[in-house]
N, C-alpha and C. Protein backbone atom coordinates (compact mmCIF):
# COMPACT_ATOMS: atom_id res chain seq x y z
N UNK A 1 46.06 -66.13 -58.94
CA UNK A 1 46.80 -66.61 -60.07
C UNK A 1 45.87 -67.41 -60.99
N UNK A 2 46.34 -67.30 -62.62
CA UNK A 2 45.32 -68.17 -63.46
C UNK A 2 46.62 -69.00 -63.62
N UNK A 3 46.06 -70.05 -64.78
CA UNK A 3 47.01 -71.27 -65.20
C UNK A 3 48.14 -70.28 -66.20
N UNK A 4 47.60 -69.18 -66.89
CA UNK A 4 48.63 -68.08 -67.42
C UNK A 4 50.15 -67.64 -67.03
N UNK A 5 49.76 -67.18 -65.96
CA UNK A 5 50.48 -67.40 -64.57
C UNK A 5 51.53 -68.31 -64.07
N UNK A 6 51.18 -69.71 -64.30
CA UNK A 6 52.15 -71.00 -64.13
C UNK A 6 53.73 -71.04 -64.43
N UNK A 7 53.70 -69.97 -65.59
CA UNK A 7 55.43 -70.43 -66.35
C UNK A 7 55.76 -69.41 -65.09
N UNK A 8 55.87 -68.54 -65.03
CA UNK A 8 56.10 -67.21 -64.27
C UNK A 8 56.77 -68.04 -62.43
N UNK A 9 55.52 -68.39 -62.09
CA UNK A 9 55.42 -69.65 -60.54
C UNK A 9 56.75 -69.87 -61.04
N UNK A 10 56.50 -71.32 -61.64
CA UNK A 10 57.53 -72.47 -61.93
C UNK A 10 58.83 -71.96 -62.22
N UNK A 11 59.33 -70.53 -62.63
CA UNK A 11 60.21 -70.28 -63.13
C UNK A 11 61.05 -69.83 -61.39
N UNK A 12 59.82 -68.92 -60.43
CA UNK A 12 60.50 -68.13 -59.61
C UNK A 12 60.29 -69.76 -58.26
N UNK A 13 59.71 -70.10 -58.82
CA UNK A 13 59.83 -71.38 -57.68
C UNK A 13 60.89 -72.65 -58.00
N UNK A 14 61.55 -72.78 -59.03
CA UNK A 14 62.88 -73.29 -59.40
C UNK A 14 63.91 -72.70 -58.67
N UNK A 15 63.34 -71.22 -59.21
CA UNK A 15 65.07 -70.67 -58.54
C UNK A 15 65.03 -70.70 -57.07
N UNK A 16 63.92 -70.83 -56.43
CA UNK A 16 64.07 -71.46 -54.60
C UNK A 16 64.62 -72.32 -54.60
N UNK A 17 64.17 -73.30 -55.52
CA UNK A 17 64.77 -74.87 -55.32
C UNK A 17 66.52 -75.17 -55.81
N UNK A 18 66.79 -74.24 -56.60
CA UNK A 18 68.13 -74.25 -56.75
C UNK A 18 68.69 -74.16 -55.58
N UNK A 19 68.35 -73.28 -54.73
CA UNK A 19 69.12 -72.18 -54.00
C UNK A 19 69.09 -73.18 -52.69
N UNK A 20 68.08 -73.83 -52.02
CA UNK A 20 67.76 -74.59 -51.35
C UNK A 20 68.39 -76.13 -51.14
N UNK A 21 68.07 -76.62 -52.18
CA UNK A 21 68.31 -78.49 -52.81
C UNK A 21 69.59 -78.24 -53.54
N UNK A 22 69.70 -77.69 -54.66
CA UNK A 22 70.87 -77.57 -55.55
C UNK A 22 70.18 -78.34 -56.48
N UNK A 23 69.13 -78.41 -56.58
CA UNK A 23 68.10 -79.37 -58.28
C UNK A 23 66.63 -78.49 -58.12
N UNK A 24 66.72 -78.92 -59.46
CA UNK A 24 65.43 -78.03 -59.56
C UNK A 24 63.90 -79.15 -58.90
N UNK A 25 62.67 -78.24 -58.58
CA UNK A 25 62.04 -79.00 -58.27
C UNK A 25 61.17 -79.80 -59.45
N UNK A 26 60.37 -81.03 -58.39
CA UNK A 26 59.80 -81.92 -59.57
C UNK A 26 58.46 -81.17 -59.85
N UNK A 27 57.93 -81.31 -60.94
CA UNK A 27 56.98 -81.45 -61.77
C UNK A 27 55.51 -81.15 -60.50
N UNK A 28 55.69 -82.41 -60.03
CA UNK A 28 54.40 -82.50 -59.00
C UNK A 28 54.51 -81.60 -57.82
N UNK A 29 55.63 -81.18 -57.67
CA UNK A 29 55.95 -80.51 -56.22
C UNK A 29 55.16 -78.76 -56.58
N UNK A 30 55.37 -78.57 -57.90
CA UNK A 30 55.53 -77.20 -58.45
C UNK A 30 54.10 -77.32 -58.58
N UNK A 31 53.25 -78.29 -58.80
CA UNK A 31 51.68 -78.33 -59.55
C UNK A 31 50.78 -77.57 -57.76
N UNK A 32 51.75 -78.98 -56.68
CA UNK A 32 50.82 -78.91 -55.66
C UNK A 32 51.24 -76.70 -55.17
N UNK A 33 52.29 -76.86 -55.07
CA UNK A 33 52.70 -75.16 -54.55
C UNK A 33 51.51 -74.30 -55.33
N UNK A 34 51.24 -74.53 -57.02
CA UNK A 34 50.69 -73.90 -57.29
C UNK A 34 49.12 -74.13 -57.04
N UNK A 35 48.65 -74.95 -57.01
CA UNK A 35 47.45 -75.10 -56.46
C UNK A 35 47.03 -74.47 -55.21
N UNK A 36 48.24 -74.46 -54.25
CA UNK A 36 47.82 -73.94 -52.75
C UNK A 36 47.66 -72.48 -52.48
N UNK A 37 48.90 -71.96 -53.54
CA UNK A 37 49.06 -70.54 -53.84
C UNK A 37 47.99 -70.09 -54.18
N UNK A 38 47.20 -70.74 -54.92
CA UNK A 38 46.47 -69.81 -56.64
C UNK A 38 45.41 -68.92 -55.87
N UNK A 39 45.21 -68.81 -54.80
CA UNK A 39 44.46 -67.16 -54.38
C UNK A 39 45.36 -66.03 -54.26
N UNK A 40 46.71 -66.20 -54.04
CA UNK A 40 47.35 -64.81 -54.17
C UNK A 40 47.88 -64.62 -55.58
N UNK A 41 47.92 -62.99 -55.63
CA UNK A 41 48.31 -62.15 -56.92
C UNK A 41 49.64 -62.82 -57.40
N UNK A 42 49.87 -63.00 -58.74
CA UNK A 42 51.27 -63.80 -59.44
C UNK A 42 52.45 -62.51 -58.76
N UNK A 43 52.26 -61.35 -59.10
CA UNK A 43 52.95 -60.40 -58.67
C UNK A 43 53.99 -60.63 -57.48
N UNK A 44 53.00 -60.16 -56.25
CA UNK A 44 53.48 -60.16 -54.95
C UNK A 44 54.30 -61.76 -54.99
N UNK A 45 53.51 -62.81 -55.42
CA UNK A 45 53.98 -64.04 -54.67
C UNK A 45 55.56 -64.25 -55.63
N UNK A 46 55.65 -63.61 -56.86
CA UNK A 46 56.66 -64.14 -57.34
C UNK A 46 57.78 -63.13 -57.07
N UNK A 47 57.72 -61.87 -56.34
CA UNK A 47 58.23 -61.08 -55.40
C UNK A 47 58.99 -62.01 -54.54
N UNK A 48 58.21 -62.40 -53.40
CA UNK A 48 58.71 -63.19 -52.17
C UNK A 48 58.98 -64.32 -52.67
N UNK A 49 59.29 -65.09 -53.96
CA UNK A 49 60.08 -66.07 -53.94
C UNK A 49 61.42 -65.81 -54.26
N UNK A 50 61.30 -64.06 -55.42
CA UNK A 50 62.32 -64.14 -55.98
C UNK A 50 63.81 -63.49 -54.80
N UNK A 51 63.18 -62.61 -53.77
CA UNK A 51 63.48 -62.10 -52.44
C UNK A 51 64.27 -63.22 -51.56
N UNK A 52 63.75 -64.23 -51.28
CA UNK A 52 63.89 -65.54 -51.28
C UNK A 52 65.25 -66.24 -51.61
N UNK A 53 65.05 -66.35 -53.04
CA UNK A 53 66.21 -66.88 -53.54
C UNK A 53 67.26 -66.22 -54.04
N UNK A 54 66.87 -65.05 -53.82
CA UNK A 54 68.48 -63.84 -53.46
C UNK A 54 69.12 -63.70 -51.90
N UNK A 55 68.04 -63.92 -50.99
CA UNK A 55 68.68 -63.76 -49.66
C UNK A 55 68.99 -65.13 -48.68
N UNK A 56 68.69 -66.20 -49.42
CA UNK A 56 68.68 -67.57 -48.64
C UNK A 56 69.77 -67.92 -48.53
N UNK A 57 69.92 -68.64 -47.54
CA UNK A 57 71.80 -69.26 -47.76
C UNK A 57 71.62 -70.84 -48.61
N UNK A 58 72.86 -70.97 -49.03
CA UNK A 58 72.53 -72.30 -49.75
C UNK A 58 72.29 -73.81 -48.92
N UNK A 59 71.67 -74.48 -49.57
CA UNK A 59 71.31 -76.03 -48.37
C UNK A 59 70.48 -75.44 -47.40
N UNK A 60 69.70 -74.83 -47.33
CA UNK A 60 68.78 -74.24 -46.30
C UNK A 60 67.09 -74.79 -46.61
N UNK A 61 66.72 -75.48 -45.64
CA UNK A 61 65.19 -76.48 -46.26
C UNK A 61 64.26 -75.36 -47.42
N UNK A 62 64.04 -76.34 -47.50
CA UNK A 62 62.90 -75.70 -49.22
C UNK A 62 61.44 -75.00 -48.19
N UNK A 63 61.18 -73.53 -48.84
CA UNK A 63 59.83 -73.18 -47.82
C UNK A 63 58.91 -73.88 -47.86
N UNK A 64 57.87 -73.72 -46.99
CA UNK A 64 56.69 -74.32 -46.88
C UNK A 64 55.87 -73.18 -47.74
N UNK A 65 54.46 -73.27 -48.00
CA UNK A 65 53.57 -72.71 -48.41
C UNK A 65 53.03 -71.40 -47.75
N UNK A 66 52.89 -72.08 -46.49
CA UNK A 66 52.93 -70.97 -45.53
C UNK A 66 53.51 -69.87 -45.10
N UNK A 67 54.95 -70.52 -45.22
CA UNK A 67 56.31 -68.90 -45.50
C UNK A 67 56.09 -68.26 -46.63
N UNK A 68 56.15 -69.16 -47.65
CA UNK A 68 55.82 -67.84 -49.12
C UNK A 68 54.62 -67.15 -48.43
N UNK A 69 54.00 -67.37 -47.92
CA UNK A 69 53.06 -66.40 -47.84
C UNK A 69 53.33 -65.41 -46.67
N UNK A 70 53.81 -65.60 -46.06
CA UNK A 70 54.12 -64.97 -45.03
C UNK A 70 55.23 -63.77 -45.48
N UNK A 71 56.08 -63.96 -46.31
CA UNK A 71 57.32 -63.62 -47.15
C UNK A 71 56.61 -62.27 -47.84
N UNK A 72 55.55 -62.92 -48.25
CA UNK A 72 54.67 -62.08 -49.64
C UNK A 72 54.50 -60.55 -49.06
N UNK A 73 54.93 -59.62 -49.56
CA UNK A 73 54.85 -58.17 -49.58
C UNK A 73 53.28 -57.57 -49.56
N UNK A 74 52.79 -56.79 -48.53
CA UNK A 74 51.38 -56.37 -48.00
C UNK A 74 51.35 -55.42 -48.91
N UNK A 75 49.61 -55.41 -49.62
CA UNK A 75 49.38 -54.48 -50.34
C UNK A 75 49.87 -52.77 -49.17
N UNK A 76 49.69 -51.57 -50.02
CA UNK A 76 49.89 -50.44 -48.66
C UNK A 76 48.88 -50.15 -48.86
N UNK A 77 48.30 -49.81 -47.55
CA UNK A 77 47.12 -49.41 -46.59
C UNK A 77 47.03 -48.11 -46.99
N UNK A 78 45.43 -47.80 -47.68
CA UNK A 78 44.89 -46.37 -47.67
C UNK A 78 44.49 -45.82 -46.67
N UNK A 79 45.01 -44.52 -46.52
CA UNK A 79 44.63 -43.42 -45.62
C UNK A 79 43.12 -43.49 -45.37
N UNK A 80 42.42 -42.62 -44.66
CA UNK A 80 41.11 -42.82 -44.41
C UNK A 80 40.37 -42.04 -45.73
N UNK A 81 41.20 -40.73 -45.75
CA UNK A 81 41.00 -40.33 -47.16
C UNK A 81 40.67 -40.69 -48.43
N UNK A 82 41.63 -42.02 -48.67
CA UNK A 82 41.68 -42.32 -49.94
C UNK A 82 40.88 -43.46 -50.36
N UNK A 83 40.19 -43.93 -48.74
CA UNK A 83 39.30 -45.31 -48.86
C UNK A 83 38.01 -44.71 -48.84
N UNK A 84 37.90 -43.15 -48.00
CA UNK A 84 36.42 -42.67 -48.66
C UNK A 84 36.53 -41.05 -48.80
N UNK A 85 37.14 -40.69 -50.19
CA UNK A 85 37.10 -38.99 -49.99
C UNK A 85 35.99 -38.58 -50.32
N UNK A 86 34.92 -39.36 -50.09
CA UNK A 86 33.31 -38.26 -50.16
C UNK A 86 33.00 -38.15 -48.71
N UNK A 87 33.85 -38.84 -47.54
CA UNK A 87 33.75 -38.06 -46.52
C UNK A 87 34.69 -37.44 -45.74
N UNK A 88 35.48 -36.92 -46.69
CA UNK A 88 36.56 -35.98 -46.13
C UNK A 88 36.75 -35.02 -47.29
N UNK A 89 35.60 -34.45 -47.58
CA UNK A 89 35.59 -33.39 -48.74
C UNK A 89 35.51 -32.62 -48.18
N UNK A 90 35.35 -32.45 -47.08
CA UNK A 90 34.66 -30.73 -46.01
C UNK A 90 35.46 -30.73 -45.25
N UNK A 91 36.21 -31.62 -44.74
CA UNK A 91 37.01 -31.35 -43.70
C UNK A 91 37.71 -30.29 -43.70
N UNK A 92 38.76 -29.86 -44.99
CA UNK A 92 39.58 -28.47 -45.06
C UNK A 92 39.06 -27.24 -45.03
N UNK A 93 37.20 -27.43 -45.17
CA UNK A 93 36.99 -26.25 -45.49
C UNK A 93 36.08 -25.50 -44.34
N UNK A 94 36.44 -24.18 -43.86
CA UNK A 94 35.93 -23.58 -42.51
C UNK A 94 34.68 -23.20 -42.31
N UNK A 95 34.05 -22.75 -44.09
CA UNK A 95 32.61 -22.41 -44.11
C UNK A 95 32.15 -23.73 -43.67
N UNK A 96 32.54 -24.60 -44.16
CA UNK A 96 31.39 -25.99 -43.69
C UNK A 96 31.61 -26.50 -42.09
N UNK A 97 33.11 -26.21 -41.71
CA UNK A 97 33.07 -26.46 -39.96
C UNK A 97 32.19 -25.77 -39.21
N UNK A 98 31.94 -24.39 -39.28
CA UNK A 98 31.28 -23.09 -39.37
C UNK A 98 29.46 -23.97 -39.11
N UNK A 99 29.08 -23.87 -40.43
CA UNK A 99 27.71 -24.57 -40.28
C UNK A 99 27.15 -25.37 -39.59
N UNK A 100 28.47 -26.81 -39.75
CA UNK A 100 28.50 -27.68 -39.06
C UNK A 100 27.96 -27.55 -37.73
N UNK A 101 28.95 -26.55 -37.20
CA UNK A 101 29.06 -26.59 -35.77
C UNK A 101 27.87 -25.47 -35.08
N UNK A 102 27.23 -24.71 -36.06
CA UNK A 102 25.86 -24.05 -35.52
C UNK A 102 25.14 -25.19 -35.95
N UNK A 103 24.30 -25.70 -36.64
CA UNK A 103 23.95 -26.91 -36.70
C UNK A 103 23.64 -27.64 -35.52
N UNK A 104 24.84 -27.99 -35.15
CA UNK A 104 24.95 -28.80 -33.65
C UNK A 104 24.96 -28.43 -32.76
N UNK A 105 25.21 -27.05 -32.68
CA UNK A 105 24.62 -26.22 -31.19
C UNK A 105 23.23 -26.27 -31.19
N UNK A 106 22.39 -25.73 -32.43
CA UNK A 106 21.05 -25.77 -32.16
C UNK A 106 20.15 -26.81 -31.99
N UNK A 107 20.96 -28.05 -32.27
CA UNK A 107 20.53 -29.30 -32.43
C UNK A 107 20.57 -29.66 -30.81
N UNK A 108 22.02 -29.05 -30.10
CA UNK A 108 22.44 -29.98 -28.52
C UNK A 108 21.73 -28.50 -27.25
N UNK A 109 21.34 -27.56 -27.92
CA UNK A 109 21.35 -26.42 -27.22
C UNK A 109 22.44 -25.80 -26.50
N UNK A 110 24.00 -25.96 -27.01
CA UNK A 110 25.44 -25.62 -26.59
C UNK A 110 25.33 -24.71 -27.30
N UNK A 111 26.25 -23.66 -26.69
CA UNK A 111 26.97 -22.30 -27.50
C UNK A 111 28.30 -22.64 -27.34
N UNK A 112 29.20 -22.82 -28.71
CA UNK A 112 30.23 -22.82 -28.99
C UNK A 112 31.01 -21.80 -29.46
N UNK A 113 32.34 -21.38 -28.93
CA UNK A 113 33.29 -19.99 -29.77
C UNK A 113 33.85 -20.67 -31.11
């Protein structure tokens, strides 16, 4: 998160505090949250607050720092494919299994079918 960022926080971190306290939070409470936060993406984190303060029951303690983060939605995990397709360019293809695999017979002295 940059200081850009801040109205966005303060806006989705109120509506916890509504939902929680029944008052909005103070000034300083919202500075320190954002300070502790400011390595995760504004995105995700204002996700899991807003998640948060749709599913919380009311009078229920205000989160810690630690739950928003915990709350916060995981980027999704690339396939092996998609984290390196310059080494899964050959895989589909039979001429190159083909080579491959004489290659490595003559290399291990195995005869393979």
């Amino acid at each position: 998160m940059t200081e850009t960022d801040l109205g966005a926080f303060t806006e989705a971190l109120q509506a916890c505090s509504y939902v929680t306290r029944g008052r909005r939070a103070d000034d300083d409470l919202v500075a320190v949250y954002f300070k502790i936060l400011q390595d995760q993406p504004i995105g995700r984190l204002v996700q899991a607050l807003e998640r948060f303060a749709r599913t919380a029951e009311t009078g229920r303690r205000f989160p810690s720092p630690t739950e928003i983060r915990a709350w916060m939605p995981q980027p999704p995990r690339l396939s092996a494919r998609q984290e390196d397709p310059e080494a899964w360019k050959n895989y589909d293809d039979p001429v190159w299994w083909k080579r491959h695999w004489a290659a490595e017979d003559a290399r291990t002295g195995r005869w393979r079918r």
